[in-house]
N, C-alpha and C. Protein backbone atom coordinates (compact mmCIF):
# COMPACT_ATOMS: atom_id res chain seq x y z
N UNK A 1 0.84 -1.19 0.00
CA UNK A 1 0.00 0.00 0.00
C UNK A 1 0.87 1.24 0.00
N UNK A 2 0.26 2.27 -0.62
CA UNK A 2 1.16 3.71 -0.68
C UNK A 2 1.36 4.24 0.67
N UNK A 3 2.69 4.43 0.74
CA UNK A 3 3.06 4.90 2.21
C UNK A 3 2.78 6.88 2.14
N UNK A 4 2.29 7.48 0.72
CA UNK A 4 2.46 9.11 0.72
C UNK A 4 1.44 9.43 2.04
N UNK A 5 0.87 10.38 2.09
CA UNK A 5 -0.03 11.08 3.08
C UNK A 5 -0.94 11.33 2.25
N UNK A 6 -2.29 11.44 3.13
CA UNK A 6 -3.74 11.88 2.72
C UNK A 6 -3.46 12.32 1.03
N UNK A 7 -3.80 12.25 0.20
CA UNK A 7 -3.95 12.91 -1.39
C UNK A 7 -5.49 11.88 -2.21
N UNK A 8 -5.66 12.50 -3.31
CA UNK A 8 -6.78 12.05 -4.18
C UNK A 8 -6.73 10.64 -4.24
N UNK A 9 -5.33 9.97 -4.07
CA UNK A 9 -5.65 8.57 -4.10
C UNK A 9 -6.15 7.47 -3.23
N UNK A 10 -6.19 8.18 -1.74
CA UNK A 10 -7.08 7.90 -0.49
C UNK A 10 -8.39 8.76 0.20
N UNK A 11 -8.55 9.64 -1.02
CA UNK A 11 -9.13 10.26 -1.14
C UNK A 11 -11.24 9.64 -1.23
N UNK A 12 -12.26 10.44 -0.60
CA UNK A 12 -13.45 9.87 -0.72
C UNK A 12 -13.94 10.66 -1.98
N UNK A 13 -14.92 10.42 -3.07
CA UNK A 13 -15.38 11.10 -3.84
C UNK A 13 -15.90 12.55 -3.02
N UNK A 14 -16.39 12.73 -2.51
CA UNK A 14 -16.70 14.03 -1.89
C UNK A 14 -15.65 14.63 -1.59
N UNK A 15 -14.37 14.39 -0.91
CA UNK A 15 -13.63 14.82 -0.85
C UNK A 15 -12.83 15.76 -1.95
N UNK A 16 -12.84 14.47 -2.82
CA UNK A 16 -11.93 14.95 -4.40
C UNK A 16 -13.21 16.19 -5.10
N UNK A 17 -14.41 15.96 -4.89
CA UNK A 17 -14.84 17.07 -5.42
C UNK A 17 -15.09 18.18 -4.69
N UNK A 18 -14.83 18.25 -3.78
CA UNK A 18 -14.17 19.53 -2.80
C UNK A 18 -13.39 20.60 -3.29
N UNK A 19 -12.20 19.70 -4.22
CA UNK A 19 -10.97 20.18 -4.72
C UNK A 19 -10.97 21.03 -6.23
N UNK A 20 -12.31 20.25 -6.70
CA UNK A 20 -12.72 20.80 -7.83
C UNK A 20 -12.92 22.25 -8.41
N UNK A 21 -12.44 22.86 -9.34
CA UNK A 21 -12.62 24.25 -9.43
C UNK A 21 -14.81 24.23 -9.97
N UNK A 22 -15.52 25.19 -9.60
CA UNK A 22 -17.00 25.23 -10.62
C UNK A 22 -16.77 25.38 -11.60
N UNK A 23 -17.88 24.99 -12.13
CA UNK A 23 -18.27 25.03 -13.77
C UNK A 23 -18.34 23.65 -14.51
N UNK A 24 -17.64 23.15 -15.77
CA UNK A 24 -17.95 22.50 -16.32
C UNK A 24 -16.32 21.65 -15.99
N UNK A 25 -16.26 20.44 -16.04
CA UNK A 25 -15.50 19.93 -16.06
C UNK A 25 -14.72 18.87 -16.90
N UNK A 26 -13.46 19.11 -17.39
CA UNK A 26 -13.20 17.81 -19.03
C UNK A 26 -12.40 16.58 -18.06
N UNK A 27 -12.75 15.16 -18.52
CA UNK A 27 -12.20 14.07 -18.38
C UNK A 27 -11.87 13.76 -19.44
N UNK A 28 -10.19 12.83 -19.13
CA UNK A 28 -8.80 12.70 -20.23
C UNK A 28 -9.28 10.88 -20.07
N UNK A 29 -9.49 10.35 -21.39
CA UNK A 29 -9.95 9.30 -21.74
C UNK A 29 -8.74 8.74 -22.41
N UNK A 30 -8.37 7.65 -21.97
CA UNK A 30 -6.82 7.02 -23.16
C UNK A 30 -7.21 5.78 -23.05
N UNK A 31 -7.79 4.65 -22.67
CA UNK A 31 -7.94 3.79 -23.10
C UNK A 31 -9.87 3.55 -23.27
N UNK A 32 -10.40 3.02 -22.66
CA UNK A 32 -11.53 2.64 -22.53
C UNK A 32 -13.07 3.95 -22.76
N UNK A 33 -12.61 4.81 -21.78
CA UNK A 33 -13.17 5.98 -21.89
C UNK A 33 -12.70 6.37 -23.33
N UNK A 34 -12.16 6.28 -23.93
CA UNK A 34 -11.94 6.73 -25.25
C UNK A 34 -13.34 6.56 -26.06
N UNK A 35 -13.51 5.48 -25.87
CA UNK A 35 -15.50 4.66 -26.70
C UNK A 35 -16.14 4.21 -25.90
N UNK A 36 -16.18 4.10 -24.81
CA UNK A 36 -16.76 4.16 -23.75
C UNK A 36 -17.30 4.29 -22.60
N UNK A 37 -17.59 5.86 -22.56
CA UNK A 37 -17.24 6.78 -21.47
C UNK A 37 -18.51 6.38 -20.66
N UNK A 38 -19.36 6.23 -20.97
CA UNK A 38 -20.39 6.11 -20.06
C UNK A 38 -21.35 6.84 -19.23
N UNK A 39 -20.97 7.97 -19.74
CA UNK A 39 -21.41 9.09 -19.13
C UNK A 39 -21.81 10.59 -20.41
N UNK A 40 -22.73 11.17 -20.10
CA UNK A 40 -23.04 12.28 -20.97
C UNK A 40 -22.10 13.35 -21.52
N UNK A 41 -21.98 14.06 -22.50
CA UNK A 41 -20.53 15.11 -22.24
C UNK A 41 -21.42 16.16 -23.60
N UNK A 42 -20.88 16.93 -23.10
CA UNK A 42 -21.01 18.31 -24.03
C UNK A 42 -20.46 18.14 -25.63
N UNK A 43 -18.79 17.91 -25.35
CA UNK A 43 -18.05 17.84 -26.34
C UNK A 43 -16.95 16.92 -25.98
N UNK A 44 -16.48 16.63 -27.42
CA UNK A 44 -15.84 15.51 -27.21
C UNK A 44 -14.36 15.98 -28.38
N UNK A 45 -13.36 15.75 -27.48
CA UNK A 45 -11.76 16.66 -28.20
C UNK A 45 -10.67 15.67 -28.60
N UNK A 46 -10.11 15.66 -29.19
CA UNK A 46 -8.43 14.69 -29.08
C UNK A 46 -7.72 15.78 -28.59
N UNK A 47 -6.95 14.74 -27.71
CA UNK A 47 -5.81 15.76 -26.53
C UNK A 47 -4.62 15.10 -26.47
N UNK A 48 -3.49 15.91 -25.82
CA UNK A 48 -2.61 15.34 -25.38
C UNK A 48 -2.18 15.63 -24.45
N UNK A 49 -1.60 14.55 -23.30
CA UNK A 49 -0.80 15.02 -22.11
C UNK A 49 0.47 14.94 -22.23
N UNK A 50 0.79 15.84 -21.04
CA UNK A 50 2.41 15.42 -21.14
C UNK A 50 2.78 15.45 -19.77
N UNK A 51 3.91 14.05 -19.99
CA UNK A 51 4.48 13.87 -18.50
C UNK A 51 3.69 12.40 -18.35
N UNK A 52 3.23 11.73 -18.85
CA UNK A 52 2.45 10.67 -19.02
C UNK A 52 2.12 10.09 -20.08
N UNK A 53 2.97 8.34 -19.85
CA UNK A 53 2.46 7.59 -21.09
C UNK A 53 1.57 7.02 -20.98
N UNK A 54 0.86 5.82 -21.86
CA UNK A 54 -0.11 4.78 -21.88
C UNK A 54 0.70 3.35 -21.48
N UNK A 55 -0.16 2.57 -20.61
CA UNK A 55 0.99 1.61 -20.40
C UNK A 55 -0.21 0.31 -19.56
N UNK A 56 -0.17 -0.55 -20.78
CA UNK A 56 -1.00 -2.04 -20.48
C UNK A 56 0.12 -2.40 -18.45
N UNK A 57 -0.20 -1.60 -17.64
CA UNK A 57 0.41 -2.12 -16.71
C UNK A 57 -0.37 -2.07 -15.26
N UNK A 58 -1.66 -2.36 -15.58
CA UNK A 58 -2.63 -2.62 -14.55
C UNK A 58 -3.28 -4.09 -14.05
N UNK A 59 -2.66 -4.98 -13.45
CA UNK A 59 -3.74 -6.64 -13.46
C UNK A 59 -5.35 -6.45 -13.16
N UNK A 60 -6.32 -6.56 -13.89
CA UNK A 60 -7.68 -6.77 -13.91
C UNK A 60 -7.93 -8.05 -13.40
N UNK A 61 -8.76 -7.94 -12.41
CA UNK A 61 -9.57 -8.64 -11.80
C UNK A 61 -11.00 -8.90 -11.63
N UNK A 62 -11.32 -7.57 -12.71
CA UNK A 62 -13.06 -7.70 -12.55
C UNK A 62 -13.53 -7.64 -14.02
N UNK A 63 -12.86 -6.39 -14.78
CA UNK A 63 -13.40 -6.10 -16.02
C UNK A 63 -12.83 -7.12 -17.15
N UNK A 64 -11.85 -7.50 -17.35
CA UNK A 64 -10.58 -8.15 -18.21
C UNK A 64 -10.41 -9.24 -17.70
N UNK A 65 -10.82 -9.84 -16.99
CA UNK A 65 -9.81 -11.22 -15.75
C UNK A 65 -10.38 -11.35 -14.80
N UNK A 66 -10.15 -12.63 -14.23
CA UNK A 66 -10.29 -12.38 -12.65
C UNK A 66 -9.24 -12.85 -11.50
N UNK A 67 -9.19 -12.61 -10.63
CA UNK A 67 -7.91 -13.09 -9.59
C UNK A 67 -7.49 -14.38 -9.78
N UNK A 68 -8.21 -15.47 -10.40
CA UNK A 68 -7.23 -16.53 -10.56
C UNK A 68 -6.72 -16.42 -11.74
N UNK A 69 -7.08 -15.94 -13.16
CA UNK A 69 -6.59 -15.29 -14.73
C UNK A 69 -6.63 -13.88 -14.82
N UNK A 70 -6.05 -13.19 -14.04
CA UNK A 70 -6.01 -11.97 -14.55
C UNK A 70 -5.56 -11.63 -15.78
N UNK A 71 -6.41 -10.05 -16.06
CA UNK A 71 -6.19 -9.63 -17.46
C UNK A 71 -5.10 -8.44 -17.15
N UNK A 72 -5.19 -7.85 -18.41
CA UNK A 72 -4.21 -6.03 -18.39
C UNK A 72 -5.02 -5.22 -18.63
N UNK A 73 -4.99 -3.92 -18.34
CA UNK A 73 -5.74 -2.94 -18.25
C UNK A 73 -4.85 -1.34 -18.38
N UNK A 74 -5.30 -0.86 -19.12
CA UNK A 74 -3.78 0.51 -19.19
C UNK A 74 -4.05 1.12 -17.84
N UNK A 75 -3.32 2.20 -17.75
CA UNK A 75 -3.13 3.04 -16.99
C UNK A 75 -1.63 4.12 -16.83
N UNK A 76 -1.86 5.25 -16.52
CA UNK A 76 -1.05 6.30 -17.19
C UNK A 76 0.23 6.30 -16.29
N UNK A 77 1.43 6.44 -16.50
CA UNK A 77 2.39 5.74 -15.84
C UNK A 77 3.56 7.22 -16.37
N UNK A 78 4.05 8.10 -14.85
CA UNK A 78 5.21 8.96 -15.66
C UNK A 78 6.31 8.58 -16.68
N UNK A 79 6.26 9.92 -17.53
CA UNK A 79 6.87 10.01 -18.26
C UNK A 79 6.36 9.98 -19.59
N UNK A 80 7.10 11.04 -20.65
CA UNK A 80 6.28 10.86 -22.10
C UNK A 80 5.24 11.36 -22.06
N UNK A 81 4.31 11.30 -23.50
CA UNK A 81 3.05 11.94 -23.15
C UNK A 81 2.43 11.10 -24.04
N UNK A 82 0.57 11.57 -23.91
CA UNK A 82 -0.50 10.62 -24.24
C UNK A 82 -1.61 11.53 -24.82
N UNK A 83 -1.40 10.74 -25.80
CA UNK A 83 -2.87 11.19 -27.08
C UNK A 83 -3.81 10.71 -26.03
N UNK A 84 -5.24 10.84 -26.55
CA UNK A 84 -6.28 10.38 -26.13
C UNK A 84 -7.56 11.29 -26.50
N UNK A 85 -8.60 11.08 -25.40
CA UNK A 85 -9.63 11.69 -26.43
C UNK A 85 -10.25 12.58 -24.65
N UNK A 86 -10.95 14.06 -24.56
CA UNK A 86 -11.20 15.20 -23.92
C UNK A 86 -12.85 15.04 -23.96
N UNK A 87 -13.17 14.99 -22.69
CA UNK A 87 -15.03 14.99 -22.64
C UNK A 87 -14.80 16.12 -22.08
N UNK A 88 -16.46 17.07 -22.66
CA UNK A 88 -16.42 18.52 -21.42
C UNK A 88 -18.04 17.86 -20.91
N UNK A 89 -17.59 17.94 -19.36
CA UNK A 89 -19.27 17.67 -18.95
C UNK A 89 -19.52 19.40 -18.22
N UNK A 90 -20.88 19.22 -18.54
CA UNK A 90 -21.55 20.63 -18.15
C UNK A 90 -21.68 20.32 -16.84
N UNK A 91 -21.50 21.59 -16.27
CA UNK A 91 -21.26 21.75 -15.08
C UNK A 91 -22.45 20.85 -14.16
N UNK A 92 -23.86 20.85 -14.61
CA UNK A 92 -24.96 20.52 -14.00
C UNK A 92 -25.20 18.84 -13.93
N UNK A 93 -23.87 18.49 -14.84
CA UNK A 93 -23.65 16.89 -14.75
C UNK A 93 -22.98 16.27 -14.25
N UNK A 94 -21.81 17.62 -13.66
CA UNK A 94 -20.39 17.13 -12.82
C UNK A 94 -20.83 15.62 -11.97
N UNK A 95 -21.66 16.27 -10.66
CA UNK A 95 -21.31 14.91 -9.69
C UNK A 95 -22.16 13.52 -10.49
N UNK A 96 -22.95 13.72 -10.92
CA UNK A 96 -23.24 12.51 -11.49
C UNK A 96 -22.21 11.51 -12.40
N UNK A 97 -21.61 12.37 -13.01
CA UNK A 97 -20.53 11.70 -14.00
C UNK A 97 -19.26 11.15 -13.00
N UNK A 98 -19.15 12.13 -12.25
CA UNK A 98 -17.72 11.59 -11.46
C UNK A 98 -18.21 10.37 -10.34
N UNK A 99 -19.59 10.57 -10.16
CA UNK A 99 -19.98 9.64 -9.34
C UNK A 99 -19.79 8.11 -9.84
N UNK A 100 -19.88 8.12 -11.47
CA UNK A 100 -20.29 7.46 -12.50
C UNK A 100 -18.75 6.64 -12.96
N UNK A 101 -17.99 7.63 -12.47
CA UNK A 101 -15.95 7.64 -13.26
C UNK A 101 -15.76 6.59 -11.65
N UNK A 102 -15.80 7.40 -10.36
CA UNK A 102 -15.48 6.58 -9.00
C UNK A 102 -16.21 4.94 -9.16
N UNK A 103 -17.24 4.58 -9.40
CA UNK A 103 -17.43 3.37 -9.72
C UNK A 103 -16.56 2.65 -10.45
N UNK A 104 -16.80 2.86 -11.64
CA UNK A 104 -15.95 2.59 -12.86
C UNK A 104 -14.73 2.31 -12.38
N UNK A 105 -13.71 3.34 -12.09
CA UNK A 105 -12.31 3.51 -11.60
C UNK A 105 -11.69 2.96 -10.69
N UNK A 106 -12.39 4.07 -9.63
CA UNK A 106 -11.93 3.46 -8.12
C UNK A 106 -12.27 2.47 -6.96
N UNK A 107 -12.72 1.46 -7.36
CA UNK A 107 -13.45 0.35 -6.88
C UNK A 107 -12.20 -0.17 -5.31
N UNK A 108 -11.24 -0.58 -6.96
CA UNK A 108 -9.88 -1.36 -5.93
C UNK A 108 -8.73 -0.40 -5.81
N UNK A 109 -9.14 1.25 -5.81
CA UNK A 109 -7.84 2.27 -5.53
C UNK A 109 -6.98 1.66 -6.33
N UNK A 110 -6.54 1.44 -7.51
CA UNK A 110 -5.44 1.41 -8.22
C UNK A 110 -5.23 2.54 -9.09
N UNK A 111 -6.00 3.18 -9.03
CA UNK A 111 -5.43 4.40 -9.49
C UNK A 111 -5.99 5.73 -8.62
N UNK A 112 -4.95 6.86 -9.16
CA UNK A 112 -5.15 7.62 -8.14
C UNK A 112 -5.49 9.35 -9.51
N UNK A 113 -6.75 9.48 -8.79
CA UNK A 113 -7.63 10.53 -9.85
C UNK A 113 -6.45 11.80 -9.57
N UNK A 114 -6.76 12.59 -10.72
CA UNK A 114 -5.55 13.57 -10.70
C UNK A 114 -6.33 15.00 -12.16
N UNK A 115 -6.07 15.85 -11.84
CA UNK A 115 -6.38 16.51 -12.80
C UNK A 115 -4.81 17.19 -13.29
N UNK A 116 -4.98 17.15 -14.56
CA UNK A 116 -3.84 17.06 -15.35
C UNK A 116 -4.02 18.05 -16.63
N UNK A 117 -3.21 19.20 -16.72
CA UNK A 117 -3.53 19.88 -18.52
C UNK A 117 -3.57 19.19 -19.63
N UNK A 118 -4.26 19.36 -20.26
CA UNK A 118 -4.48 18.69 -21.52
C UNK A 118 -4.38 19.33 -22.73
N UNK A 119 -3.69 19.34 -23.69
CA UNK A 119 -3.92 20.64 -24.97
C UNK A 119 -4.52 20.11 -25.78
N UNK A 120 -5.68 20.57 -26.18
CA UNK A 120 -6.76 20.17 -27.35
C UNK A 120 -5.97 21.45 -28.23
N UNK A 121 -6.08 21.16 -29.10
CA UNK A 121 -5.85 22.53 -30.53
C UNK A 121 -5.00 23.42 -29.88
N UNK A 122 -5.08 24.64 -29.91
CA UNK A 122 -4.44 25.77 -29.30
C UNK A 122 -4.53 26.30 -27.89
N UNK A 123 -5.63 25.47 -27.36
CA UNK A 123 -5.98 25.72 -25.82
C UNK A 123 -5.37 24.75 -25.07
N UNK A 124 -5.08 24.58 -23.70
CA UNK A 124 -5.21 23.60 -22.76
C UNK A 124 -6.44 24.25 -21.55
N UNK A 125 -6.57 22.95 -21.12
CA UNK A 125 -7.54 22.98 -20.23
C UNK A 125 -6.99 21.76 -19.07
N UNK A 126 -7.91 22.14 -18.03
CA UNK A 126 -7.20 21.18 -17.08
C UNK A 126 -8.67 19.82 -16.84
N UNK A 127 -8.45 18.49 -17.04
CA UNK A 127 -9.15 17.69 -17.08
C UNK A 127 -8.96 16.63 -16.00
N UNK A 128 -9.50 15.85 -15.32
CA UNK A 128 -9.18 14.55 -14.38
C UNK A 128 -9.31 13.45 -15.76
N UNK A 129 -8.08 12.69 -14.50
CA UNK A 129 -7.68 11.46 -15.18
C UNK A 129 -7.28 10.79 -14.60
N UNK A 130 -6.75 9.32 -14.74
CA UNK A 130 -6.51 8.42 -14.30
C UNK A 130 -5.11 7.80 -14.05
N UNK A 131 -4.15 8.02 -13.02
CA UNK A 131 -2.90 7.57 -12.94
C UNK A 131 -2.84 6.62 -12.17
N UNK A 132 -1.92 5.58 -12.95
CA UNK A 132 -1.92 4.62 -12.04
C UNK A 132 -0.93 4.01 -10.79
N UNK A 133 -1.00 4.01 -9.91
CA UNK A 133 -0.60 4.06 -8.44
C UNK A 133 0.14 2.72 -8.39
N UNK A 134 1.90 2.82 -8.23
CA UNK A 134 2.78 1.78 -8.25
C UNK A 134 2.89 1.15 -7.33
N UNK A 135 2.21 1.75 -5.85
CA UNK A 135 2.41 0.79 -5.04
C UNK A 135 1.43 -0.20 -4.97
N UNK A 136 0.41 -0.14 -5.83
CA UNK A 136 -0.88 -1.05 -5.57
C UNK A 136 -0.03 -2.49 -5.90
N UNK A 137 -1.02 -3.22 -4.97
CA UNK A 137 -0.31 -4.75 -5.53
C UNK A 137 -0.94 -4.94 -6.60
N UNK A 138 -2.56 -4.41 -7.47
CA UNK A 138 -2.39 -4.60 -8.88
C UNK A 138 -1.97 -4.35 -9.86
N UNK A 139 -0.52 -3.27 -9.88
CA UNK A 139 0.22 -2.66 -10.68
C UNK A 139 1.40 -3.43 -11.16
N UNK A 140 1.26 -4.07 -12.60
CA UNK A 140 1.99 -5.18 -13.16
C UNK A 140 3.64 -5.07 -13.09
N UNK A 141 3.64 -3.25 -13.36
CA UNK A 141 4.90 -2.96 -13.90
C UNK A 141 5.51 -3.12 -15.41
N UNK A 142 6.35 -3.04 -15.74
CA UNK A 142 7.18 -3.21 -17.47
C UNK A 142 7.13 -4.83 -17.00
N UNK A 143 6.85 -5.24 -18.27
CA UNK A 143 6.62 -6.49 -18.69
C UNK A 143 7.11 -6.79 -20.34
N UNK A 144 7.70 -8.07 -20.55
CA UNK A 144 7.98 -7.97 -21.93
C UNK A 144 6.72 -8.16 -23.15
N UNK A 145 7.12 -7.88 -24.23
CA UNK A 145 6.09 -7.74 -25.30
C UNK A 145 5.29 -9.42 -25.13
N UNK A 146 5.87 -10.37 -24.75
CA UNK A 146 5.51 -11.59 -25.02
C UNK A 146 4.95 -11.76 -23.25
N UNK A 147 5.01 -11.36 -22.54
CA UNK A 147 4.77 -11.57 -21.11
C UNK A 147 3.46 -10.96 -21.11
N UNK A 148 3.34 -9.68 -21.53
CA UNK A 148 2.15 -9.22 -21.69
C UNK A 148 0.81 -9.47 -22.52
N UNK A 149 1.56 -10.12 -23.61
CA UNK A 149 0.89 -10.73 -24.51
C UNK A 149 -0.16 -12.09 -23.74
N UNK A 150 0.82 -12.69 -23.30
CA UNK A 150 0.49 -14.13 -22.71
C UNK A 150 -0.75 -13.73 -21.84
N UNK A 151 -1.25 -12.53 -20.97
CA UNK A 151 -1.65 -12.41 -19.93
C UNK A 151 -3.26 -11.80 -20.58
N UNK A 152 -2.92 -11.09 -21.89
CA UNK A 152 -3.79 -10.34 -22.71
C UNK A 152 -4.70 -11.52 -23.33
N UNK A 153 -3.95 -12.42 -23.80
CA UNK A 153 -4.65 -13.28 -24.65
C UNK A 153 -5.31 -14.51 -23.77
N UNK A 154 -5.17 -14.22 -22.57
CA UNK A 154 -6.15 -15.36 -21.72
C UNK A 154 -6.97 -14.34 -21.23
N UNK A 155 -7.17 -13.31 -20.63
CA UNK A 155 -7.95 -12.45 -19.88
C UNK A 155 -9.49 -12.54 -20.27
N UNK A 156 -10.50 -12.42 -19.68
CA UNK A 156 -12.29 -12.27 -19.98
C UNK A 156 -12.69 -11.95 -18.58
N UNK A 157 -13.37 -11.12 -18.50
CA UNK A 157 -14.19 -10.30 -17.68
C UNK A 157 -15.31 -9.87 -17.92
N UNK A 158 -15.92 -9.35 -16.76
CA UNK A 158 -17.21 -8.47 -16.71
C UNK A 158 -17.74 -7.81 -18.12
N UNK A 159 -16.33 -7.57 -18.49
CA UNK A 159 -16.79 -6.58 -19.96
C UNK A 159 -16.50 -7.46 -21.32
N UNK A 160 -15.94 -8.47 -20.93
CA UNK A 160 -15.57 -8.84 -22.29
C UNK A 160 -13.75 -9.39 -22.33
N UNK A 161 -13.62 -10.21 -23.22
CA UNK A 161 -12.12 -10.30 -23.52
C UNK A 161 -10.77 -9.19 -23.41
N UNK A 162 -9.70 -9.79 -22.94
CA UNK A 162 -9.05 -8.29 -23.02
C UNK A 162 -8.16 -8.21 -24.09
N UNK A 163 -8.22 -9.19 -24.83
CA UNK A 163 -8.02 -9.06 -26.33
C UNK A 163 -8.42 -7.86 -27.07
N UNK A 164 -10.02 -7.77 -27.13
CA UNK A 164 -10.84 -7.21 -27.70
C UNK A 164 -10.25 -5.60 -27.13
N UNK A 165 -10.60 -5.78 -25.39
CA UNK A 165 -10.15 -4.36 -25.26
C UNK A 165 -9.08 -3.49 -25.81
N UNK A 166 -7.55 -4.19 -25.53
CA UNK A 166 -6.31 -3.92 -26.52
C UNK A 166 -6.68 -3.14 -27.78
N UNK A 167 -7.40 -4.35 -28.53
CA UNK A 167 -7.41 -4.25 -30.33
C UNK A 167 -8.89 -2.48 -30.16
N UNK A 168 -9.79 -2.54 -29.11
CA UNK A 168 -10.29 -1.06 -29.28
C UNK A 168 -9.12 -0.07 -28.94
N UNK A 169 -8.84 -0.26 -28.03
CA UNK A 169 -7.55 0.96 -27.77
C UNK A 169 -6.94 0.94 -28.95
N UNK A 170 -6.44 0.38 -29.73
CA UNK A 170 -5.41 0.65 -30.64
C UNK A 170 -5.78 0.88 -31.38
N UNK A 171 -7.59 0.64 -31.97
CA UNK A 171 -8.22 1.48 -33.46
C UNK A 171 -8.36 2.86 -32.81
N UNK A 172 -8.21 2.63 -31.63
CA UNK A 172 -9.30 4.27 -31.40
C UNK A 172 -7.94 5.15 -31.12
N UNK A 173 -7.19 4.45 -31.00
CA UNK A 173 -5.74 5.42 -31.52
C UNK A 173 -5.54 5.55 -32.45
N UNK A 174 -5.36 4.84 -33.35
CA UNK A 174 -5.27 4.80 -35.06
C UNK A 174 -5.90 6.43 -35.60
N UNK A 175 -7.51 6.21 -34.96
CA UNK A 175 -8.03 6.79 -35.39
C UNK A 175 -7.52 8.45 -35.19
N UNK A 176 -6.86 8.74 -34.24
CA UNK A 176 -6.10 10.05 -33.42
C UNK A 176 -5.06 10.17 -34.24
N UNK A 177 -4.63 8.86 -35.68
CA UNK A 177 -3.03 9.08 -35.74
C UNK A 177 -1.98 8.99 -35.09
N UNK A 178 -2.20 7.77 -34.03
CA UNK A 178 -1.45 7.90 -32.86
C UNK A 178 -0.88 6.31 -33.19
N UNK A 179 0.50 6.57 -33.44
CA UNK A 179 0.67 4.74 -33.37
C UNK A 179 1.45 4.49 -32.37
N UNK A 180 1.48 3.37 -31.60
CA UNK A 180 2.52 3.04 -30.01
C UNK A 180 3.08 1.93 -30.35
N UNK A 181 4.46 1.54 -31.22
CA UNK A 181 4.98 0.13 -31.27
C UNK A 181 4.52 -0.61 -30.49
N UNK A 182 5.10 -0.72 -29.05
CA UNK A 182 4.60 -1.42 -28.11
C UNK A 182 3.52 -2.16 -28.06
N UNK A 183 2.27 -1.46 -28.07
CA UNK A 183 0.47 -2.00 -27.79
C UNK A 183 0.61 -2.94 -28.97
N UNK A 184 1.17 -1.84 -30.54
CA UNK A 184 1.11 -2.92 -31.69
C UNK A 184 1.29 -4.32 -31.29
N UNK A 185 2.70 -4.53 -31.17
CA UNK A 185 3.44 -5.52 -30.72
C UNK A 185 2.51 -6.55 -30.09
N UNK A 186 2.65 -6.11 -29.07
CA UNK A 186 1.18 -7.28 -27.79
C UNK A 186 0.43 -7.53 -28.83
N UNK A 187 -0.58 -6.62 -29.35
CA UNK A 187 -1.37 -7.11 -29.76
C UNK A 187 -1.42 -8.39 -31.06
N UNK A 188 -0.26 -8.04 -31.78
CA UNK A 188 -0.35 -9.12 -32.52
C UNK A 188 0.29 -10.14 -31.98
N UNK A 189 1.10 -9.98 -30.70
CA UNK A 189 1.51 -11.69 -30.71
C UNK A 189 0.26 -12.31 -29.70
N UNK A 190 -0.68 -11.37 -29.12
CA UNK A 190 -1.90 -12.03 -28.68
C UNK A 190 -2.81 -12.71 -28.93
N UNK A 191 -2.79 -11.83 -30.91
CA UNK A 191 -3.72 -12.78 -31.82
C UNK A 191 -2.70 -14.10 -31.94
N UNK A 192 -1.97 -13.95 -32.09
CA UNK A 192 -1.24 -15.26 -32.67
C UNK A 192 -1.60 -16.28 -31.51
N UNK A 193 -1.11 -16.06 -30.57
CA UNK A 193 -1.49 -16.95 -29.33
C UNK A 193 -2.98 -16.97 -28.99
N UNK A 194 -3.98 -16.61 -29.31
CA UNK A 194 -5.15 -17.02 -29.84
C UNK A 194 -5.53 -17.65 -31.27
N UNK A 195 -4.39 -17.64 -31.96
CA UNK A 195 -4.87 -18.64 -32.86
C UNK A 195 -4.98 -17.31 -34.37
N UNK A 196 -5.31 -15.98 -33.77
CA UNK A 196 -5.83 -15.46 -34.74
C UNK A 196 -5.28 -14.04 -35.91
């Protein structure tokens, strides 16, 4: 467990929206939230962060896997920066949506909510997002292309295969113009080790 002091990642939802500036608020989507946010939004941006990559280095236990087959699951890991895709929720939707993100997210605290600048076009704006917290014992760490692979191509969960999830992250990057050797990589030696 994280030895830091009190912050957003031991944080209660009421708490973290304490911290919140009013008005309308943008959430930074890089894997899943990318197509499946789940929640209402005003507008919808491609962004980028910086100071943060994308990184299959989360063990799933509920959505992707479960504790005896766990799956992978990204999560934003310093260093580098990350395409992805910018929701603006109107202000009058805030707690519902974040109420909506804390489910989703923070179930098993493996990650720790953070609002982070984001530059859409010529603006930045400051958005919450999702970093993922190294001391959790579900935090995989760097893993090799074939280690990760192995773990990807057995995974099924709540939501579905984590095959499937991978291969959305990586169209819905495509689609940004965003290519990541790496994810490539996994992903095709995942199909292969599925056969496909």
């Amino acid at each position: 467990m994280s030895t830091r002091p009190e912050s957003a990642l031991h944080m209660d939802l009421q708490g973290f929206m304490a911290r919140l500036p009013r008005g309308d608020l943008w959430v930074f989507g890089y894997a899943s939230l990318m197509w499946a946010p789940d929640f209402r939004y005003a507008e919808r941006r491609a962004g980028i962060v910086h100071g943060f990559h994308r990184s299959l280095c989360v063990y799933s236990h509920r959505y992707r896997g479960t504790p005896e087959i766990p799956g992978l699951v990204m999560g934003l890991c310093p260093g580098g920066s990350c395409w992805g895709v910018a929701f603006r929720i109107e202000a009058r939707h805030v707690r519902k949506t974040l109420k909506v993100l804390w489910e989703r997210e923070m179930l098993n605290r493996v990650y720790e909510p953070r609002l982070v600048p984001v530059r859409i076009g010529r603006r930045v704006v400051r958005a919450i997002t999702f970093v993922a917290d190294a001391a959790h014992r579900q935090f995989a760490g760097h893993l090799s292309v074939m280690q990760t692979a192995r773990i990807v191509a057995q995974g099924c969960g709540q939501r579905g295969h984590n095959i499937e999830y991978l291969a959305q992250t990586v169209a819905h990057m495509e689609e940004l113009g965003v290519r990541e050797g790496h994810l490539h990589q996994v992903l095709g030696a995942a199909r292969k080790l599925c056969g496909g």
